[in-house]
N, C-alpha and C. Protein backbone atom coordinates (compact mmCIF):
# COMPACT_ATOMS: atom_id res chain seq x y z
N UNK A 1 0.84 -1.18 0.00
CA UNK A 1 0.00 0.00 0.00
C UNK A 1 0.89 1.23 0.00
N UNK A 2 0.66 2.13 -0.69
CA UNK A 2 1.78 3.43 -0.93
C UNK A 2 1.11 4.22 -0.02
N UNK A 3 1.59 5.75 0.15
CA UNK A 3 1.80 6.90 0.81
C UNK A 3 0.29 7.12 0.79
N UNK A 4 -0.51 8.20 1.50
CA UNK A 4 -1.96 8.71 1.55
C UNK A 4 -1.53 9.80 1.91
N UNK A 5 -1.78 10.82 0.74
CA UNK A 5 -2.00 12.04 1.09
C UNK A 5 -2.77 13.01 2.14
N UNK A 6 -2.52 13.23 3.18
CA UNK A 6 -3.67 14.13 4.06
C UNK A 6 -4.50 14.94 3.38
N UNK A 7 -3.86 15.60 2.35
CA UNK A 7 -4.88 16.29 1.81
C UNK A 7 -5.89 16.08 0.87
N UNK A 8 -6.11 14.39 0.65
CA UNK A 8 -6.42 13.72 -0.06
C UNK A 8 -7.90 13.28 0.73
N UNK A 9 -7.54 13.19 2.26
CA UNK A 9 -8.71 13.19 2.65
C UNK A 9 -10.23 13.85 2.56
N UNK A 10 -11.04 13.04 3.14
CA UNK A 10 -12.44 13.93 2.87
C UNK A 10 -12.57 14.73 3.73
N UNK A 11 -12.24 15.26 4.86
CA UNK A 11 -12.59 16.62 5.87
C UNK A 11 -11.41 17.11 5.68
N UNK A 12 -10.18 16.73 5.25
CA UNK A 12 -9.59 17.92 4.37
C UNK A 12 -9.84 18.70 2.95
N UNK A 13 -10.53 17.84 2.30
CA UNK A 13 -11.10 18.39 0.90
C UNK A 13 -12.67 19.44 1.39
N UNK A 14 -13.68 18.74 2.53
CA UNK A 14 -14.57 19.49 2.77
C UNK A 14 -14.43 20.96 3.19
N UNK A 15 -13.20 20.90 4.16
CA UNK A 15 -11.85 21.90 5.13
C UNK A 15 -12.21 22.91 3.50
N UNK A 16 -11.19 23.03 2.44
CA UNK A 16 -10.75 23.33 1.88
C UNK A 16 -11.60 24.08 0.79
N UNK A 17 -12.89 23.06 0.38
CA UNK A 17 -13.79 24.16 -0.33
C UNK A 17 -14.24 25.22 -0.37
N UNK A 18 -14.42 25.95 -1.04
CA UNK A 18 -14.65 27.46 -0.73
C UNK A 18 -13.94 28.85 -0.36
N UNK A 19 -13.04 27.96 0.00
CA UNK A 19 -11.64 29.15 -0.07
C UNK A 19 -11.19 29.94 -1.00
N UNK A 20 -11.50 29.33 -2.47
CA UNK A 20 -10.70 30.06 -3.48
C UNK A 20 -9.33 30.05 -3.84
N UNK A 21 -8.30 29.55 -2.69
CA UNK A 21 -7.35 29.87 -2.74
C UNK A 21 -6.66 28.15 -2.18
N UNK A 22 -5.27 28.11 -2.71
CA UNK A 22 -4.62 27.02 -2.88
C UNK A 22 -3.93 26.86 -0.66
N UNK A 23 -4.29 26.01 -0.40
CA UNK A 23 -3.63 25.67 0.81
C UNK A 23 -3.29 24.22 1.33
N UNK A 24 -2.83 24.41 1.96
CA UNK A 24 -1.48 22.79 2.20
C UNK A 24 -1.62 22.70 3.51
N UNK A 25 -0.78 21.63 4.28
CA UNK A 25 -1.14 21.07 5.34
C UNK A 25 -0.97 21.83 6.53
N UNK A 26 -0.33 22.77 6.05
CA UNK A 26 -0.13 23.81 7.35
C UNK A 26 -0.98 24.43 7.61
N UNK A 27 -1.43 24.92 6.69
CA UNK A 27 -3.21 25.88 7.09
C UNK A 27 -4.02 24.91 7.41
N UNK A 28 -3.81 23.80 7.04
CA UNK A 28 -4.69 22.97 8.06
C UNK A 28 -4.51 22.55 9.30
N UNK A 29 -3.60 22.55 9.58
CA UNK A 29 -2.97 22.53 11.00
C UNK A 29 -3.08 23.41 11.87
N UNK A 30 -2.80 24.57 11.06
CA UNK A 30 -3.32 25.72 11.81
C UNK A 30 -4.66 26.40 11.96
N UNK A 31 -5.55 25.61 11.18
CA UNK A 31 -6.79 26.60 11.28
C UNK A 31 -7.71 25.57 11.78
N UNK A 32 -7.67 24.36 11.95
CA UNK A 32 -8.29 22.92 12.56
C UNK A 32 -7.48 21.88 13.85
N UNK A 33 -6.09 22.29 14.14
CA UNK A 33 -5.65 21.26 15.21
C UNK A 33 -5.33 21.82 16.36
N UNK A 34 -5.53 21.91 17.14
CA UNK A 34 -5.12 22.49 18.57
C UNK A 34 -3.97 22.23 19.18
N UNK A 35 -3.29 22.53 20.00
CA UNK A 35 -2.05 22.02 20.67
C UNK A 35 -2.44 20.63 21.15
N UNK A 36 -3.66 20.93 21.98
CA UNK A 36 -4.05 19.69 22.58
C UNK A 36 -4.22 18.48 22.21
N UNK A 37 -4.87 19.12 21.19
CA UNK A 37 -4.72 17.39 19.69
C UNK A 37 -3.77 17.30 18.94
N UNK A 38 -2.81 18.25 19.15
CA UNK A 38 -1.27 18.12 18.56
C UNK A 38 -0.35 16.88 19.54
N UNK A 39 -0.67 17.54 20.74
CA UNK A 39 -0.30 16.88 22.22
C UNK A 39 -0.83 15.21 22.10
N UNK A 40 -2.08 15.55 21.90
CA UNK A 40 -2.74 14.33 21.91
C UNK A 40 -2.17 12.83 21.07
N UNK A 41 -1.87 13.36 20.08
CA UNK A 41 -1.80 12.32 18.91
C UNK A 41 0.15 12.55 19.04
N UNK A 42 0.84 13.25 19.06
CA UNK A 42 2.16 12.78 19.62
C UNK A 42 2.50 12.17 20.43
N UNK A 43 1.62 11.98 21.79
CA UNK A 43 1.60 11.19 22.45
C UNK A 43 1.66 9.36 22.05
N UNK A 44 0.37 9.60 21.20
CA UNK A 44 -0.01 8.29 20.76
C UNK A 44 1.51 7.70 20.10
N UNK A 45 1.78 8.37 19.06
CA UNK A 45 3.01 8.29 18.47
C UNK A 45 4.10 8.25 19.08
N UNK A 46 4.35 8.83 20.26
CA UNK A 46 5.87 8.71 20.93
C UNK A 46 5.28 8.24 22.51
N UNK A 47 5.27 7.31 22.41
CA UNK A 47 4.39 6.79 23.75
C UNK A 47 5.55 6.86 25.25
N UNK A 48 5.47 6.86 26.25
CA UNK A 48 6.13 6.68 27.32
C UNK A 48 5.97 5.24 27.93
N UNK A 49 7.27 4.83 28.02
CA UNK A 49 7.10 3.55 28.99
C UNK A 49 8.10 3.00 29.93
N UNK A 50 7.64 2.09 30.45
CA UNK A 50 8.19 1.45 32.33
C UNK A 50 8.52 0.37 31.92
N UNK A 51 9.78 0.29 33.12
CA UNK A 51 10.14 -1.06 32.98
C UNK A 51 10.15 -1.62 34.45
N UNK A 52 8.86 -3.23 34.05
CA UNK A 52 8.63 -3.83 34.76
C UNK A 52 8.80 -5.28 34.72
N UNK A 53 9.63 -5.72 35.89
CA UNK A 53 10.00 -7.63 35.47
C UNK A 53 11.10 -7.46 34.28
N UNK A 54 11.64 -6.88 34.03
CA UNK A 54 12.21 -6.86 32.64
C UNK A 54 11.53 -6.71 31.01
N UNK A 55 10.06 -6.19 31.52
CA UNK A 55 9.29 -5.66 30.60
C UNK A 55 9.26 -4.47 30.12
N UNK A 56 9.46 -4.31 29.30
CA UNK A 56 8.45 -2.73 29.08
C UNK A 56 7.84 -2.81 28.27
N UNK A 57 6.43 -1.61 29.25
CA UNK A 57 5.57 -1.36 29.30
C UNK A 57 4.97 -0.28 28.74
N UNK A 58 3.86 -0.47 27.92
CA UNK A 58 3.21 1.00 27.43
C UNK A 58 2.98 1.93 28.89
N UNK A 59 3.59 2.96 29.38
CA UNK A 59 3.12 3.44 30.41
C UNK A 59 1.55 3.48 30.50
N UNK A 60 0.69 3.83 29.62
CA UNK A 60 -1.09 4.26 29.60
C UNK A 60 -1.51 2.74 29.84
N UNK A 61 -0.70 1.77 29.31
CA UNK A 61 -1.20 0.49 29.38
C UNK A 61 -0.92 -0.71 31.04
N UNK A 62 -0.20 -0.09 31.84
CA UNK A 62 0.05 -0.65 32.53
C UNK A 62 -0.73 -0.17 34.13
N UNK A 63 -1.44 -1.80 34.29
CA UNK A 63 -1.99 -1.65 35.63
C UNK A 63 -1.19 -3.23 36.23
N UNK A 64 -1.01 -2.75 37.68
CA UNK A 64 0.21 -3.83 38.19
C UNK A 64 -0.93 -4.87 38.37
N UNK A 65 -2.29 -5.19 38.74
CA UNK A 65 -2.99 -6.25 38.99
C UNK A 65 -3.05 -7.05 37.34
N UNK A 66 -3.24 -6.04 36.65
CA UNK A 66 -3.32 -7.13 35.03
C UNK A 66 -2.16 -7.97 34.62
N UNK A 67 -0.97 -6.80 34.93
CA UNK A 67 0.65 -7.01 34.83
C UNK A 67 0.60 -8.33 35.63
N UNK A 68 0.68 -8.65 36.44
CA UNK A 68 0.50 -9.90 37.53
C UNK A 68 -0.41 -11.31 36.90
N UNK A 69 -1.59 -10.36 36.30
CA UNK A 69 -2.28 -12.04 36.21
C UNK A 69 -1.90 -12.03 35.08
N UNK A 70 -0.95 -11.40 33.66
CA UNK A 70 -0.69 -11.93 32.64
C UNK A 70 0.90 -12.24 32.96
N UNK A 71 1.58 -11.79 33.92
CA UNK A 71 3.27 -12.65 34.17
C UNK A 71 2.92 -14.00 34.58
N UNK A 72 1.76 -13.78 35.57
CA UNK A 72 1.60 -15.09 35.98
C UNK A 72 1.27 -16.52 35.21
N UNK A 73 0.03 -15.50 34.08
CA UNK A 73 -0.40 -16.63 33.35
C UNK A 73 0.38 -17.06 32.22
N UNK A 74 1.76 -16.37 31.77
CA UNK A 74 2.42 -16.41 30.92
C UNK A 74 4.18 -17.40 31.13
N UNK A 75 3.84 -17.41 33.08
CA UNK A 75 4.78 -18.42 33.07
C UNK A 75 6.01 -17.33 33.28
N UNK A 76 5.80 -16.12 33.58
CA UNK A 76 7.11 -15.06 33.13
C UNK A 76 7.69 -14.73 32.10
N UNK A 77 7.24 -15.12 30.94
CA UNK A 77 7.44 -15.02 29.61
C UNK A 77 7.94 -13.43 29.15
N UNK A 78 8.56 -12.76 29.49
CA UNK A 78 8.48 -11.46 29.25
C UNK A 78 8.30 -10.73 27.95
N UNK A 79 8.51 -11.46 26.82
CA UNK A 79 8.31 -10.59 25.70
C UNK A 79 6.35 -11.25 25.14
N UNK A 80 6.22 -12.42 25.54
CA UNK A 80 4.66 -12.86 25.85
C UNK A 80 3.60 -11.86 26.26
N UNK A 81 3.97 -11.22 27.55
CA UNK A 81 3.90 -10.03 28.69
C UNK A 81 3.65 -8.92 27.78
N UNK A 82 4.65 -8.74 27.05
CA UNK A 82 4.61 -7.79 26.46
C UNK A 82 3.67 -7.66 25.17
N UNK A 83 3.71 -8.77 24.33
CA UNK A 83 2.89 -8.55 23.44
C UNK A 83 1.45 -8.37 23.75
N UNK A 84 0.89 -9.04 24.97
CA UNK A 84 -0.25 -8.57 25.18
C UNK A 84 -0.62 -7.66 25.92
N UNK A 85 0.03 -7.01 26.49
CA UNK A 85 -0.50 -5.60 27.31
C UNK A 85 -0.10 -4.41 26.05
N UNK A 86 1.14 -4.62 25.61
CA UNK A 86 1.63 -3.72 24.50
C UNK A 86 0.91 -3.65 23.21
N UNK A 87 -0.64 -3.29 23.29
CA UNK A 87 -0.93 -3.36 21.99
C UNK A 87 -1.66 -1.91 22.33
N UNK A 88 -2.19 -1.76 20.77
CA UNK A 88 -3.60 -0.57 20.45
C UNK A 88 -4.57 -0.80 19.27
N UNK A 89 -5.82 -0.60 19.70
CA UNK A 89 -6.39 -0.87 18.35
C UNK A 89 -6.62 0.54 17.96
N UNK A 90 -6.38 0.81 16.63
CA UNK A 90 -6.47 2.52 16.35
C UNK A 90 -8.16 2.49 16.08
N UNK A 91 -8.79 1.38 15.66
CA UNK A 91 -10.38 1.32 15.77
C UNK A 91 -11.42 2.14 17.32
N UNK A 92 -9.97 1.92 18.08
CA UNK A 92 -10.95 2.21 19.60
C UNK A 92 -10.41 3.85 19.71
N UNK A 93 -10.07 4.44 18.81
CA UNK A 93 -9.36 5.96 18.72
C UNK A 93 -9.94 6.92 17.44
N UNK A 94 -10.29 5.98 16.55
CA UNK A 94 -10.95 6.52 15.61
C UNK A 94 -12.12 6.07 15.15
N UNK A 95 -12.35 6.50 13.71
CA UNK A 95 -13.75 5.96 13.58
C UNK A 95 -13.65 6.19 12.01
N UNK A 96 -12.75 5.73 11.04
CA UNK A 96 -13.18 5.74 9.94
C UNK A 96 -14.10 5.48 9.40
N UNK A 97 -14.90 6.60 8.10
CA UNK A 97 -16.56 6.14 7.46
C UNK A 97 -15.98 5.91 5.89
N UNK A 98 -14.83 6.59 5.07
CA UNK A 98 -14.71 6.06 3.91
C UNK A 98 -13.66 5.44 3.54
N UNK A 99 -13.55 4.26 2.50
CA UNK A 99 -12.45 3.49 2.78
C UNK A 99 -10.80 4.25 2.59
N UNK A 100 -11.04 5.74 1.84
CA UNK A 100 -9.49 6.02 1.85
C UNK A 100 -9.04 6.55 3.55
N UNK A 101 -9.84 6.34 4.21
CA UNK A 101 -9.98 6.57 5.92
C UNK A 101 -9.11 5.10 6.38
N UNK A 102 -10.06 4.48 6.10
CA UNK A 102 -9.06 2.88 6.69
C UNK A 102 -7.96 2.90 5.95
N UNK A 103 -7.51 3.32 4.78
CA UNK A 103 -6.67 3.14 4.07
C UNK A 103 -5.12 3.85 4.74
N UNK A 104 -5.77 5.20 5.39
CA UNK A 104 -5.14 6.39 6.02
C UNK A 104 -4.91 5.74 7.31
N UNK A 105 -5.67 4.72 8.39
CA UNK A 105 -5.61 4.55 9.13
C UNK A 105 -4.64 3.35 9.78
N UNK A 106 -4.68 2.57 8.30
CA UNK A 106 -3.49 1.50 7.96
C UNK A 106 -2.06 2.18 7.63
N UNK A 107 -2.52 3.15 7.38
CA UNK A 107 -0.89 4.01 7.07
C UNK A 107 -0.46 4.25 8.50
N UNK A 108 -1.21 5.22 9.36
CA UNK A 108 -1.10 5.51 10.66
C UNK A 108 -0.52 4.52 11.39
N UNK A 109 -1.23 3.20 11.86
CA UNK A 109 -0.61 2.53 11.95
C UNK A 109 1.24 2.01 12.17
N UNK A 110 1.08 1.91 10.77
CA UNK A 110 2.59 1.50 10.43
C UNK A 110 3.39 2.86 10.81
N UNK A 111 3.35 4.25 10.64
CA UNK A 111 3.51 4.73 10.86
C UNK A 111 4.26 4.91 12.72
N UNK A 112 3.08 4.55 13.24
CA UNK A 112 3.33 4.37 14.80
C UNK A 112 4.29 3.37 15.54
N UNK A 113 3.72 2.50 14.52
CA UNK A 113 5.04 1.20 14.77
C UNK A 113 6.43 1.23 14.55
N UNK A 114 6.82 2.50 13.86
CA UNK A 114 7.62 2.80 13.45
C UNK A 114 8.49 3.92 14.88
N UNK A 115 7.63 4.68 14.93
CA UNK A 115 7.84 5.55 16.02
C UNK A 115 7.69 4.88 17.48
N UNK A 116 6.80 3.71 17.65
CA UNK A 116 7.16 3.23 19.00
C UNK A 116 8.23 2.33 19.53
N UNK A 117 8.84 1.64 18.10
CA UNK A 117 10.25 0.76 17.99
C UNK A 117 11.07 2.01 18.30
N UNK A 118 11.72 2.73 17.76
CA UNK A 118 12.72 3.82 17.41
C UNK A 118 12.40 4.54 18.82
N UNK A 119 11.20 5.10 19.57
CA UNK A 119 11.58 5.44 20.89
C UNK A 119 11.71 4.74 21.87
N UNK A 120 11.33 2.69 21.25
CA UNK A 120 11.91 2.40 23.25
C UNK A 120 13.18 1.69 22.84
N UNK A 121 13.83 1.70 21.96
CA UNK A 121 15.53 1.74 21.45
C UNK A 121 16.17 3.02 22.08
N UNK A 122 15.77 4.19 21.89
CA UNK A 122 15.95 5.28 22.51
C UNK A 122 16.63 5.24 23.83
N UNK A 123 15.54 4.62 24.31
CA UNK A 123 15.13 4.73 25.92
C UNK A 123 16.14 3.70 26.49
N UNK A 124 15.71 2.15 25.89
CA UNK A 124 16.84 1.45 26.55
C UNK A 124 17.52 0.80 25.52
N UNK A 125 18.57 1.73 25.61
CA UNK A 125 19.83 1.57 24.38
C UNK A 125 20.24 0.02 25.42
N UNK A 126 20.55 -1.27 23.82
CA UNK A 126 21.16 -1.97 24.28
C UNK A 126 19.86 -3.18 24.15
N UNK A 127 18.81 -2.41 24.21
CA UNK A 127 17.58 -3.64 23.41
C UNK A 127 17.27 -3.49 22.13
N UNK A 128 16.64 -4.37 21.58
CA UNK A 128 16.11 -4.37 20.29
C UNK A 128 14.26 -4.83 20.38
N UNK A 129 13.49 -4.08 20.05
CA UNK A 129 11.98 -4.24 19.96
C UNK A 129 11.89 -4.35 18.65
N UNK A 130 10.51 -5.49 18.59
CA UNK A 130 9.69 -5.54 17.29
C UNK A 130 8.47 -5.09 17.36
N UNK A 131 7.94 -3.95 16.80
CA UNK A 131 6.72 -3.66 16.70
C UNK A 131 6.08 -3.94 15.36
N UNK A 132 4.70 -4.81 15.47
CA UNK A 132 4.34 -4.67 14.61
C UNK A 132 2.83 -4.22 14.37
N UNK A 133 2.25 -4.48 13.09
CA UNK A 133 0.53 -4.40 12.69
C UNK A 133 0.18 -5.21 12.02
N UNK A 134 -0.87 -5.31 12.65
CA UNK A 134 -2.09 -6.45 12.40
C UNK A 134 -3.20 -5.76 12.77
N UNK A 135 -4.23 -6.69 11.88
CA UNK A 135 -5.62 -6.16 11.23
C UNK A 135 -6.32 -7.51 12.17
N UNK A 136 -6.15 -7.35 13.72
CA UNK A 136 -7.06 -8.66 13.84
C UNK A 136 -8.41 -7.85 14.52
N UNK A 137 -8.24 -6.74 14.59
CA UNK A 137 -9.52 -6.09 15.05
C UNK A 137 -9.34 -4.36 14.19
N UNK A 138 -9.40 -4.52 13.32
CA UNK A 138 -8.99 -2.85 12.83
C UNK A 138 -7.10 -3.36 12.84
N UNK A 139 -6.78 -1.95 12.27
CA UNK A 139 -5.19 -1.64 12.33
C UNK A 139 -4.42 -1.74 13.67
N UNK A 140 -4.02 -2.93 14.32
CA UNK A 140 -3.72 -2.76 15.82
C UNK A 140 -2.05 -2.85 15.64
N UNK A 141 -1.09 -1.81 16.65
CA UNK A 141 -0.10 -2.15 16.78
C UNK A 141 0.38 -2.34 18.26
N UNK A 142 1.87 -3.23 17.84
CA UNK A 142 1.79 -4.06 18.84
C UNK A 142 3.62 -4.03 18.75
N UNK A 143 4.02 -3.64 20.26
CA UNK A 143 5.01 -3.67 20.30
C UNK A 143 5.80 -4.82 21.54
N UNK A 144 7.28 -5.16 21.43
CA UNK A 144 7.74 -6.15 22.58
C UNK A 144 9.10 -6.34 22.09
N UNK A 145 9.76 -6.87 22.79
CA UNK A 145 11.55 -6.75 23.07
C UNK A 145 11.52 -7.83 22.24
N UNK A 146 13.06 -7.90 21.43
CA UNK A 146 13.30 -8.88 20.52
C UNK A 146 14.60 -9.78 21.58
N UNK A 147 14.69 -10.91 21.48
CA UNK A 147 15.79 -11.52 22.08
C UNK A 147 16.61 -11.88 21.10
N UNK A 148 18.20 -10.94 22.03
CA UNK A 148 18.80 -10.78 21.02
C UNK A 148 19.94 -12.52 21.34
């Protein structure tokens, strides 16, 4: 699947009618996104996380009673651990209605997976993570330590 233009979208094309005049992603940024939803969605993208048991952890994703009954039920498995607390479905964040939306949302995705490998390398220089995506409920990504 190749690149998706933002401005290709439909509430950027709706955004855009009537203006008269030629504008790009910056006037859309600036005249439709807030800091807060700037904040918001960088977040999503550069996520923060803990290290627990020799896990890490989506920080937003981690509660120590779940952490517990999935180390437990996993035998201590730590990258196990990880794959299942370490996920997102972008379905439970968005709400695409036309298919160049899912199309955009499959980009996003990969996109993220990209950015959540590359910041917990960052973080703990000296590991290697695989994040990936899968479509088992919508575009879900899913990150966890690679053994090296």
């Amino acid at each position: 699947m190749g690149s998706i233009d933002p401005m290709e979208l439909p509430e950027v094309i709706r955004w855009k009618e009537g203006w008269g005049i030629e504008l790009d992603l910056r006037n859309f940024v600036a005249q439709r996104v807030s800091i807060a939803q700037a904040m918001a969605v960088s977040s999503l993208m550069f996520p923060d996380y803990i290290e627990v048991q020799n896990c890490i952890i989506l920080r937003d994703k981690y509660d120590h009673d779940n952490f517990i009954e999935w180390w437990d039920n996993l035998n201590g498995n730590a990258r196990e651990v990880e794959k299942v607390i370490n996920h997102t479905h972008l379905w439970e964040l968005f709400d695409p209605v036309e298919e160049i939306e899912n199309q955009a949302l499959e980009m996003l995705a990969r996109q993220m997976a990209i950015c959540w490998r590359v910041k917990a390398e960052s973080e703990f220089p000296g590991r290697r993570f695989d994040a990936v995506v899968t479509n088992d409920y919508g575009p879900t990504v899913t990150i966890s330590s690679v053994k090296a």
